[in-house]
Each structure stands twice: as C-alpha cells, then as structure tokens.
C-alpha atoms as a PDB file:
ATOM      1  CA  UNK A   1       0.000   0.000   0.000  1.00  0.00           C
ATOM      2  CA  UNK A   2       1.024   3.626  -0.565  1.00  0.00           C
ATOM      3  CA  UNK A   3       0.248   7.284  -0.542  1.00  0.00           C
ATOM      4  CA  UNK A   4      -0.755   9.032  -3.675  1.00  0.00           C
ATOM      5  CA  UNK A   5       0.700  11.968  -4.831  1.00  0.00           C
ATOM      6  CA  UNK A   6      -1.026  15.587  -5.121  1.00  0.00           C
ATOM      7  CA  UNK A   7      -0.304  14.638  -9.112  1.00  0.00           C
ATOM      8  CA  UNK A   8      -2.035  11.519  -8.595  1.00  0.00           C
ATOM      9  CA  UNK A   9      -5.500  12.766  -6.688  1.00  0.00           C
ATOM     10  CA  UNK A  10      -5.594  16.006  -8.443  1.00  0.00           C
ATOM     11  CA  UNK A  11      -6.267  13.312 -11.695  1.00  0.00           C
ATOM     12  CA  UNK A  12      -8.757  11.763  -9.770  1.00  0.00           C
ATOM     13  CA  UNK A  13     -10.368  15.185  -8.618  1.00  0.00           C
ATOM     14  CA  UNK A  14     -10.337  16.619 -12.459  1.00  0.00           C
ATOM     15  CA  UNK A  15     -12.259  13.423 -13.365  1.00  0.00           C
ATOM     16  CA  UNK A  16     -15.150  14.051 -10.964  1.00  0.00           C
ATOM     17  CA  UNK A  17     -15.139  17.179 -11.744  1.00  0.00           C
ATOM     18  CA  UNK A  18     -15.918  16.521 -15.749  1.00  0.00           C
ATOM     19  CA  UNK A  19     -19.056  14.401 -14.606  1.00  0.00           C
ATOM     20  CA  UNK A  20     -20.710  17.314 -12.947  1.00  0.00           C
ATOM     21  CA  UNK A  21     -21.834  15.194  -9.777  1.00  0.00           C
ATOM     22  CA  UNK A  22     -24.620  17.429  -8.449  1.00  0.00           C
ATOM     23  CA  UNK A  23     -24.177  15.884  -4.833  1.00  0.00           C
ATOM     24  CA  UNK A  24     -21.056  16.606  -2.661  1.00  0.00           C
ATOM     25  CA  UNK A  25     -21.906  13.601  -0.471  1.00  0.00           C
ATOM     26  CA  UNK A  26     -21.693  11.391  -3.683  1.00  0.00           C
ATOM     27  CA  UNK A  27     -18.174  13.336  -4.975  1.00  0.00           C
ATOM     28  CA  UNK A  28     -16.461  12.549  -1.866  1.00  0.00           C
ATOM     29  CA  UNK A  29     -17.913   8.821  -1.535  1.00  0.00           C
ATOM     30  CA  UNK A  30     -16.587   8.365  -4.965  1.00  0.00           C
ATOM     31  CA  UNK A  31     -13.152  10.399  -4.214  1.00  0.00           C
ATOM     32  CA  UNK A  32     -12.220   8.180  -0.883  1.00  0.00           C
ATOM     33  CA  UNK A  33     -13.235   4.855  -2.930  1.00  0.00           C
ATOM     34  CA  UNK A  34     -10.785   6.220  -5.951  1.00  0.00           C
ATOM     35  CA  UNK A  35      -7.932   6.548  -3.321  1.00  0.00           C
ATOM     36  CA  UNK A  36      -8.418   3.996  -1.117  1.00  0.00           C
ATOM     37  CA  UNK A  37      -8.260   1.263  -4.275  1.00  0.00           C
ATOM     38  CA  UNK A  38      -5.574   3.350  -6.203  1.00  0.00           C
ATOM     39  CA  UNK A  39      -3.232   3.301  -3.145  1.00  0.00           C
ATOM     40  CA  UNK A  40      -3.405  -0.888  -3.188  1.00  0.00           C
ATOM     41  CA  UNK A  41      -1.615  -0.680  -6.854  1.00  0.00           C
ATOM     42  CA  UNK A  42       2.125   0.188  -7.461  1.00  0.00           C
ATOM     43  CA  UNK A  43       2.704   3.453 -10.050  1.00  0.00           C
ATOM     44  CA  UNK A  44       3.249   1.386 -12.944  1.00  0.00           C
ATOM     45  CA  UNK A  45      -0.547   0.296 -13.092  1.00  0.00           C
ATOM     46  CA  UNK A  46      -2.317   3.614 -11.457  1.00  0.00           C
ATOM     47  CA  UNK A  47      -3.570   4.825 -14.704  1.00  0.00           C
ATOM     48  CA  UNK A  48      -4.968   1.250 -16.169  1.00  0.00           C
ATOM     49  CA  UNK A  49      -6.972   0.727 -12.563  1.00  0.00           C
ATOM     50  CA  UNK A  50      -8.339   4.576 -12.975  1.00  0.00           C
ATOM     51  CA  UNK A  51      -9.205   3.648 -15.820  1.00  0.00           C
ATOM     52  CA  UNK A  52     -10.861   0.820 -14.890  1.00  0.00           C
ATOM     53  CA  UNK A  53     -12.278   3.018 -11.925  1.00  0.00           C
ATOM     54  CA  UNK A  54     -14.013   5.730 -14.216  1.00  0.00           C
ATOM     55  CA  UNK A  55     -15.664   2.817 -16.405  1.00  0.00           C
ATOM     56  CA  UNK A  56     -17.173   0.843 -13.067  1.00  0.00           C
ATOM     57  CA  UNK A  57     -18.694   4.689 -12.121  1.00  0.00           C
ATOM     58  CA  UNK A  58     -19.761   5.872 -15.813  1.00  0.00           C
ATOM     59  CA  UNK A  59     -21.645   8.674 -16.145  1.00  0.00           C
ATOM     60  CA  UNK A  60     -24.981   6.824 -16.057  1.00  0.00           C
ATOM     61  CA  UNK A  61     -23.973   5.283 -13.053  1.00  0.00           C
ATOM     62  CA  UNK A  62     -23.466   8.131 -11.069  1.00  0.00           C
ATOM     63  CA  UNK A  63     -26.844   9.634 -11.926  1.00  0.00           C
ATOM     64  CA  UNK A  64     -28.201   6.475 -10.645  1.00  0.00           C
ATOM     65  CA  UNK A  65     -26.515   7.462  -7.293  1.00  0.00           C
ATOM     66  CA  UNK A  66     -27.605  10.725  -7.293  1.00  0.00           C
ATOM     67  CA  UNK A  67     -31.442   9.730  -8.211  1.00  0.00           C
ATOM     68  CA  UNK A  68     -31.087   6.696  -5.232  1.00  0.00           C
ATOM     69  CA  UNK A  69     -29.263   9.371  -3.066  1.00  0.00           C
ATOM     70  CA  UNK A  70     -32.054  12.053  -3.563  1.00  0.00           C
ATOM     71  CA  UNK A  71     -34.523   9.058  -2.678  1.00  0.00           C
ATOM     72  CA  UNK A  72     -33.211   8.161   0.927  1.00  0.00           C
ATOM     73  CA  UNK A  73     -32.813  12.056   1.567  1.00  0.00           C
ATOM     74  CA  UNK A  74     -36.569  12.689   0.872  1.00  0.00           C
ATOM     75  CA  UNK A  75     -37.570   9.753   3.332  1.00  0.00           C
ATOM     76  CA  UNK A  76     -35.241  11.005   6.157  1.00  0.00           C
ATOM     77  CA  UNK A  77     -36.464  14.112   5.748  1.00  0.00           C
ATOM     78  CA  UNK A  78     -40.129  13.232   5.440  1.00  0.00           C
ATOM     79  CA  UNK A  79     -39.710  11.003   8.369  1.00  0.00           C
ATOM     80  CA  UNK A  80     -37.825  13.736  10.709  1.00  0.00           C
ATOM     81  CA  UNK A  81     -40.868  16.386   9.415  1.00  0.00           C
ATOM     82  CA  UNK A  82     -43.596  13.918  11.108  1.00  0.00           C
ATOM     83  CA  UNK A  83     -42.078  14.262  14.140  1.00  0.00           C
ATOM     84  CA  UNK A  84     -43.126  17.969  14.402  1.00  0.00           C
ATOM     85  CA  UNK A  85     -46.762  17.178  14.788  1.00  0.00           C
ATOM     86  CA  UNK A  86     -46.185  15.266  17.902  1.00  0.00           C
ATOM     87  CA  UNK A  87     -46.053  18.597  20.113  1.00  0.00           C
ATOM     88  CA  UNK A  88     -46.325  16.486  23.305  1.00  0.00           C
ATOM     89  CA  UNK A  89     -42.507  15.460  22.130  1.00  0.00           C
ATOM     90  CA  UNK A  90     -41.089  19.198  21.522  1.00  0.00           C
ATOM     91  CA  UNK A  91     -40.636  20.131  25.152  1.00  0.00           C
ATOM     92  CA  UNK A  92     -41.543  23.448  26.728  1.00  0.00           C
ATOM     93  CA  UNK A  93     -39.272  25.685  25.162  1.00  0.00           C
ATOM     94  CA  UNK A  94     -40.925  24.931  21.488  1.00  0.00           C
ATOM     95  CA  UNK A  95     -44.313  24.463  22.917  1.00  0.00           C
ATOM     96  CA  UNK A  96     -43.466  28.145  24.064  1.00  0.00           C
ATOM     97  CA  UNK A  97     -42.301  29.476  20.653  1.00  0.00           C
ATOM     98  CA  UNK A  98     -45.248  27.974  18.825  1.00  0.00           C
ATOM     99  CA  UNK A  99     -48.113  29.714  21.744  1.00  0.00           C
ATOM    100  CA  UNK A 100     -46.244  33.240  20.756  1.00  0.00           C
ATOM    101  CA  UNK A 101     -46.672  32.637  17.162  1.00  0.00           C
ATOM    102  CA  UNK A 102     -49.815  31.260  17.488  1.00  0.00           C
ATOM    103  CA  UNK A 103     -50.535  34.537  19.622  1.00  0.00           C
ATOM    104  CA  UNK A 104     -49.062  37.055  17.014  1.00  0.00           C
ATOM    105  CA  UNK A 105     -50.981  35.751  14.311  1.00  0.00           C
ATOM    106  CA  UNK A 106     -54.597  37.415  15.925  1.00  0.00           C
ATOM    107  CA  UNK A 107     -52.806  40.978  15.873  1.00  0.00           C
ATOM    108  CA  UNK A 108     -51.215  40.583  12.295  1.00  0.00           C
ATOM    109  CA  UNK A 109     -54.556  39.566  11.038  1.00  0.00           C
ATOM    110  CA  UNK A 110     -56.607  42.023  12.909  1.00  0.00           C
ATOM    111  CA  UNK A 111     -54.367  44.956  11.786  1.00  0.00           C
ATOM    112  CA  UNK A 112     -53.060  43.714   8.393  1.00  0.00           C
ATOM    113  CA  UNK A 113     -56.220  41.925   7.475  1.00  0.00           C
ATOM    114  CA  UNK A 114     -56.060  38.734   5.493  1.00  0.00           C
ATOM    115  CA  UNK A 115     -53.496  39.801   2.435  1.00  0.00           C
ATOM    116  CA  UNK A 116     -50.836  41.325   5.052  1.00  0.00           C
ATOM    117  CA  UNK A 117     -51.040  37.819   6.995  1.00  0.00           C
ATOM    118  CA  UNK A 118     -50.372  36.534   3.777  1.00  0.00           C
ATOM    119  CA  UNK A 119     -47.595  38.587   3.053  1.00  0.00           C
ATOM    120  CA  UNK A 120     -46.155  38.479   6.165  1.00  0.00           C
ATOM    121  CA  UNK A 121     -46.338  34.413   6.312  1.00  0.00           C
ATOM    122  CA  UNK A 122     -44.392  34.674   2.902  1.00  0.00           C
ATOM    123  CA  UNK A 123     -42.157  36.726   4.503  1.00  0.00           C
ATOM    124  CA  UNK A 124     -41.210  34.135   7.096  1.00  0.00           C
ATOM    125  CA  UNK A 125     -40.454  31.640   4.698  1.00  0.00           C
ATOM    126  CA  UNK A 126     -38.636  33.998   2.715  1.00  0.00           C
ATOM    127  CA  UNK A 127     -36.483  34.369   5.830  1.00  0.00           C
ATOM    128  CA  UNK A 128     -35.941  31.048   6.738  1.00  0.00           C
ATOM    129  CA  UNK A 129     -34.398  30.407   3.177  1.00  0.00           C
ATOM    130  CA  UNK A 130     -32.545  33.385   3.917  1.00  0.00           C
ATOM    131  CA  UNK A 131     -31.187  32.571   6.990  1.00  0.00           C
ATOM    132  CA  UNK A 132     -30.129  29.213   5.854  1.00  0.00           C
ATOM    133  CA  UNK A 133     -28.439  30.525   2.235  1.00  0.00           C
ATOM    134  CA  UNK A 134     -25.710  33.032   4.940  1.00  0.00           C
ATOM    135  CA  UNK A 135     -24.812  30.070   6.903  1.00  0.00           C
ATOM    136  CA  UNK A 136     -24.383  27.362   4.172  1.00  0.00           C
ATOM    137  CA  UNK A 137     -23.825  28.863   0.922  1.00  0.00           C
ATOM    138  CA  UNK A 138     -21.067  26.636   0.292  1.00  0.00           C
ATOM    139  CA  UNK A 139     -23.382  23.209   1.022  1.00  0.00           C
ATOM    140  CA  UNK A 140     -25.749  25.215  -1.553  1.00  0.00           C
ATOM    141  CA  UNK A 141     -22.896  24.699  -3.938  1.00  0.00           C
ATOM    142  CA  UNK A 142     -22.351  28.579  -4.486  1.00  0.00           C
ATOM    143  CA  UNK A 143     -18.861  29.368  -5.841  1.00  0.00           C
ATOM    144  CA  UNK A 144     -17.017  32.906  -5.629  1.00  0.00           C
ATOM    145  CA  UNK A 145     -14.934  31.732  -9.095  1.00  0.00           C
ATOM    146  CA  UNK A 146     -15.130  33.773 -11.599  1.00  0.00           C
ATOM    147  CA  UNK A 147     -13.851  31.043 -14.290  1.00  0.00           C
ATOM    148  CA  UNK A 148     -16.958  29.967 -16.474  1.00  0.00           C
ATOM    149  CA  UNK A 149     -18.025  26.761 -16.399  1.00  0.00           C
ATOM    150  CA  UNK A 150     -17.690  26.192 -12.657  1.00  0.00           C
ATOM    151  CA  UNK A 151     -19.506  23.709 -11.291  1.00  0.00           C
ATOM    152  CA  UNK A 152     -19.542  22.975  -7.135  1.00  0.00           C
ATOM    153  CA  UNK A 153     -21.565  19.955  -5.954  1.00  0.00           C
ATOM    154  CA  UNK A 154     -24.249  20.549  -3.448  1.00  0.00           C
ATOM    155  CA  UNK A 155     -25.337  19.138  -0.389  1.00  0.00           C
ATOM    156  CA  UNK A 156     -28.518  16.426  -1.098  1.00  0.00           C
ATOM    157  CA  UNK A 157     -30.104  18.411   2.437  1.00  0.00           C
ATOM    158  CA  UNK A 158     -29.555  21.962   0.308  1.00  0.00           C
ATOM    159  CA  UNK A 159     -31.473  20.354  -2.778  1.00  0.00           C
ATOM    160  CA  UNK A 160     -34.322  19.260  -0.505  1.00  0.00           C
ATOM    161  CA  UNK A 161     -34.560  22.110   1.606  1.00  0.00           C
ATOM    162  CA  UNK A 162     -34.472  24.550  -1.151  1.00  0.00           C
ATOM    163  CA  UNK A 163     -36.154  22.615  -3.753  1.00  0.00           C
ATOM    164  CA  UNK A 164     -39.591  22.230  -0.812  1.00  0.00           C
ATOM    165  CA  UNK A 165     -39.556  25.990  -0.279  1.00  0.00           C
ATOM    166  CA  UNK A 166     -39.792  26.742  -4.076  1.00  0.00           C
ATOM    167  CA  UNK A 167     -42.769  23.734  -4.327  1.00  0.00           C
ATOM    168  CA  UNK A 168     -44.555  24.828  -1.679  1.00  0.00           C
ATOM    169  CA  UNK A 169     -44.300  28.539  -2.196  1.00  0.00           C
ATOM    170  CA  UNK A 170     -45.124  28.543  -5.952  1.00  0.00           C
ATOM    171  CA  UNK A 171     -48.348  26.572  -5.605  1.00  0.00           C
ATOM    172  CA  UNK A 172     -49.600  28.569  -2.577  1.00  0.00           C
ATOM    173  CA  UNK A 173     -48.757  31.269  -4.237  1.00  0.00           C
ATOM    174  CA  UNK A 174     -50.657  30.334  -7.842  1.00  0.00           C
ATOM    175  CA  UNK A 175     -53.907  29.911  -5.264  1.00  0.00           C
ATOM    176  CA  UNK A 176     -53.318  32.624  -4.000  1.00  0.00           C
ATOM    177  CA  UNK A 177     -52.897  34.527  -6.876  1.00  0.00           C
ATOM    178  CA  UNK A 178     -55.826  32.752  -9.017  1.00  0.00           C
ATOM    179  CA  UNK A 179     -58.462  32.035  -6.540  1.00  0.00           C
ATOM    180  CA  UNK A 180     -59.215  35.807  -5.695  1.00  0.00           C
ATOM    181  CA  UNK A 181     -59.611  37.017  -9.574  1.00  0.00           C
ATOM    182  CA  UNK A 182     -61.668  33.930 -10.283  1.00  0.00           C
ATOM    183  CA  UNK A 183     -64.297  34.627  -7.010  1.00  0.00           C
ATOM    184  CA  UNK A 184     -64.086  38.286  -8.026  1.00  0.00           C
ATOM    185  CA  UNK A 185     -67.636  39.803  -9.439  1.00  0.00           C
ATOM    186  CA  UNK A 186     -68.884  36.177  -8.165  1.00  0.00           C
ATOM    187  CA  UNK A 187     -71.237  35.044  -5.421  1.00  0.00           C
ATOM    188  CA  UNK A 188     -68.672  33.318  -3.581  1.00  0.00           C
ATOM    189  CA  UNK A 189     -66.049  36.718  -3.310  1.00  0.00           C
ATOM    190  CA  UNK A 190     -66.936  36.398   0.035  1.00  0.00           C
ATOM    191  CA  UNK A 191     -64.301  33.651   0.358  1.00  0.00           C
ATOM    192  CA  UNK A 192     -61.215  35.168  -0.725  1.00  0.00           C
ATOM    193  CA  UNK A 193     -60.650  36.699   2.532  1.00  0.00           C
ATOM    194  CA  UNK A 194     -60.925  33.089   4.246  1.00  0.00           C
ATOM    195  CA  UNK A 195     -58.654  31.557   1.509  1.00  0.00           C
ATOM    196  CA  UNK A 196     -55.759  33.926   2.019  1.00  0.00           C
ATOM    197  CA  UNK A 197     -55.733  32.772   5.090  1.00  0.00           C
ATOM    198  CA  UNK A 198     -56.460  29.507   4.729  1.00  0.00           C
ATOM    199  CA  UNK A 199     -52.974  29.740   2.407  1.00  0.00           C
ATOM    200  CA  UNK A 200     -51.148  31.849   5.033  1.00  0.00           C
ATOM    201  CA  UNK A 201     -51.834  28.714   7.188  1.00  0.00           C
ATOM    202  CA  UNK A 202     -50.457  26.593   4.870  1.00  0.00           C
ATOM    203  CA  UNK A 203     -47.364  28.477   5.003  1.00  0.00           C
ATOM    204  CA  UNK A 204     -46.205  29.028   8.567  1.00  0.00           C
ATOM    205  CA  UNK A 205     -47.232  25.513   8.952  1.00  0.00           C
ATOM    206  CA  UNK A 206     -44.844  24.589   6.449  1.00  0.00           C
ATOM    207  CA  UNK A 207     -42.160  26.818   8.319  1.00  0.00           C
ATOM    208  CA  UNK A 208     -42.846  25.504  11.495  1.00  0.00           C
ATOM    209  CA  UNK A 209     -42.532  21.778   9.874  1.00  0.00           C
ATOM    210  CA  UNK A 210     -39.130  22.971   8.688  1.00  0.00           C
ATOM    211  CA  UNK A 211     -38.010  24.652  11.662  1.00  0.00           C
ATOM    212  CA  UNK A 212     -38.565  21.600  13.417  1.00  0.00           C
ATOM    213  CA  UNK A 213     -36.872  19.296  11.180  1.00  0.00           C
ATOM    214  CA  UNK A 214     -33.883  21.102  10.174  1.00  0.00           C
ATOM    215  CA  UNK A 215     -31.147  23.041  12.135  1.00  0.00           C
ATOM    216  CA  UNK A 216     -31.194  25.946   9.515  1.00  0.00           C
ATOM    217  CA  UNK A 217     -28.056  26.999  10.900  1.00  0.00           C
ATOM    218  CA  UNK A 218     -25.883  24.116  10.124  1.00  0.00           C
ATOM    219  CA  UNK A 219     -28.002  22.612   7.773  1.00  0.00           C
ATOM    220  CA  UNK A 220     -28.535  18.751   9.246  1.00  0.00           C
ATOM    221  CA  UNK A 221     -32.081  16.686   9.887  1.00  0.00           C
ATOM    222  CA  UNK A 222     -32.806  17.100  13.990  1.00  0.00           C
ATOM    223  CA  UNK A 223     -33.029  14.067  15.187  1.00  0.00           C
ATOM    224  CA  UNK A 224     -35.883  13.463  17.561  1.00  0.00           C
END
C-alpha cells in the first residue's frame, strides 16, 4: 500500500469534476473509494486501474446514485418532518415558541387583514431560506470563481430544503394569486378573505414543519 501523490488525486479530482456530480456527499464517496483502491496498486498500473475506476462509475452510473441518493434524503427528511406534529414530544421551550406565534398571528390579522397575513407568512419563509443561504452557501454549492463553467456539488439536504420551499411557495402562491380574480364579481367573493388565510396557514405551517426538522443553521435533519 502507498500514498498518492497531489499529481495523482488532483487526476482523480479533475475526473469528478468533468461528470458534474450534483451531490457533494456522492463526490467525496466516490473520491475516498478512488484513493483507497488506487493506493493498493504500485505506479506502474495507477492509470490502467483509474481507468478501470471511471468505467465501473460511468456517467450513467453516477446519476443512478444521485437519483437513489435524492430518494433516501426525501424519506429522512419526510420522516424527521412527522415528528413535528407530535407537540407532546417538543418540550416546553418549542411548545413556548409555537403559543407566541400562534398569539401574534390574531394581531397581524386584525391589523393587516387577510393579504398582510399573507404577506407576512411569505415573509417568514422567505427568511428562513434566507437565513439558511448566509450560513451554508457553500453546502448550496455557491462558488465565488469567476472562471466559467464552474460547477460545485451541493449538499442532497440543500437540494431538498431549497427545492420544498420553491414547491410549496409557488403553488400557494398560484392559489393565491388565481383564486381571488376567479371569485371576483362572483357570489362566492366572500371567500377570498378566508382563503388567504387559509394559504397563510399553509405556510407558517410549512415553516414551522421545517423549523422543526432542520437546524437551519448548520443545515442537518434534527433528530428526535
């Protein structure tokens, strides 16, 4: 067995690079499994096992990964997010937090009526994707580079939490949107009032799911 050299890995690193893995959790799975069974060959057949290497993880492969990775993610996640419904199992400092919202939502409705509650549950979600985009923007896969063509794999957690704010958001929103001009000049414009609320429901429950589930701060599932 021996060490490889910068020369050596940087090869490795230029190759993962060229398959644009979207998930850093797969890149460095891959990377450690490149080194580990490179350093078990002498020199002379490095580049004939690498080669070997990049055909066992083709392209297609690897986006099989990725699609199985994204799979697993979704159920951890989904499965951490039930837990947040069981409020008997939050303790009393949650139980707390969620009375004061709970309480704040009476005066933002009373004195913003039903589109500033709307506006203002956006604005919470809004903030929670902030929030998590200034601690994390490299698990987001941002890059500072200037060269084109950069591409920075992403953390499977980023795609998920991201990805369910967008979802949720843009079909709330489309109701939201829709629902009033198609009541308006109708008998039932009576019940726009009751739906944007109905949607800003739907939205600080989805925030409250999310604050329970994920530590926004360093981006990993809380484990109940």
């Amino acid at each position: 067995m021996r060490s490889l050299t910068e020369t050596e890995i940087q090869t490795i690193k230029t190759r993962l690079d060229r398959c644009l893995i979207a998930y850093q959790e797969i890149y460095d799975e891959l990377l450690d499994h490149y080194i580990s069974a490179l350093e078990q060959v002498p020199v002379e057949v490095y580049l004939q096992k690498k080669e070997e290497l990049d055909n066992t993880f083709s392209w297609s492969v690897i986006r099989g990964m990725e699609k199985a990775l994204e799979k697993s993610a979704r159920k951890e996640f989904l499965r951490t997010a039930r837990s947040s419904y069981k409020i008997w199992t939050l303790g009393w400092k949650k139980l707390a937090l969620l009375l004061i919202i709970s309480l704040l939502v009476v005066p933002v409705f009373q004195f913003t009526g039903p589109e500033g509650t709307y506006i203002v549950s956006a604005l919470v979600l809004f903030s929670m994707v902030g929030f998590s985009l200034y601690f994390n923007k490299t698990k987001y896969g941002f890059s500072w580079s200037l060269a084109p063509g950069v591409h920075k794999p992403r953390y499977v957690l980023a795609h998920q939490f991201f990805g369910s704010h967008v979802f949720i958001f843009g079909i709330t929103n489309l109701f939201a949107q829709l629902l009033p001009k198609l009541l308006e000049n109708t008998s039932f414009a009576y019940l726009t009032p009751y739906l944007l609320l109905l949607f800003s429901m739907i939205l600080l429950t989805f925030c409250w799911v999310i604050f329970n589930a994920i530590n926004l701060k360093t981006l990993k599932l809380i484990k109940s």
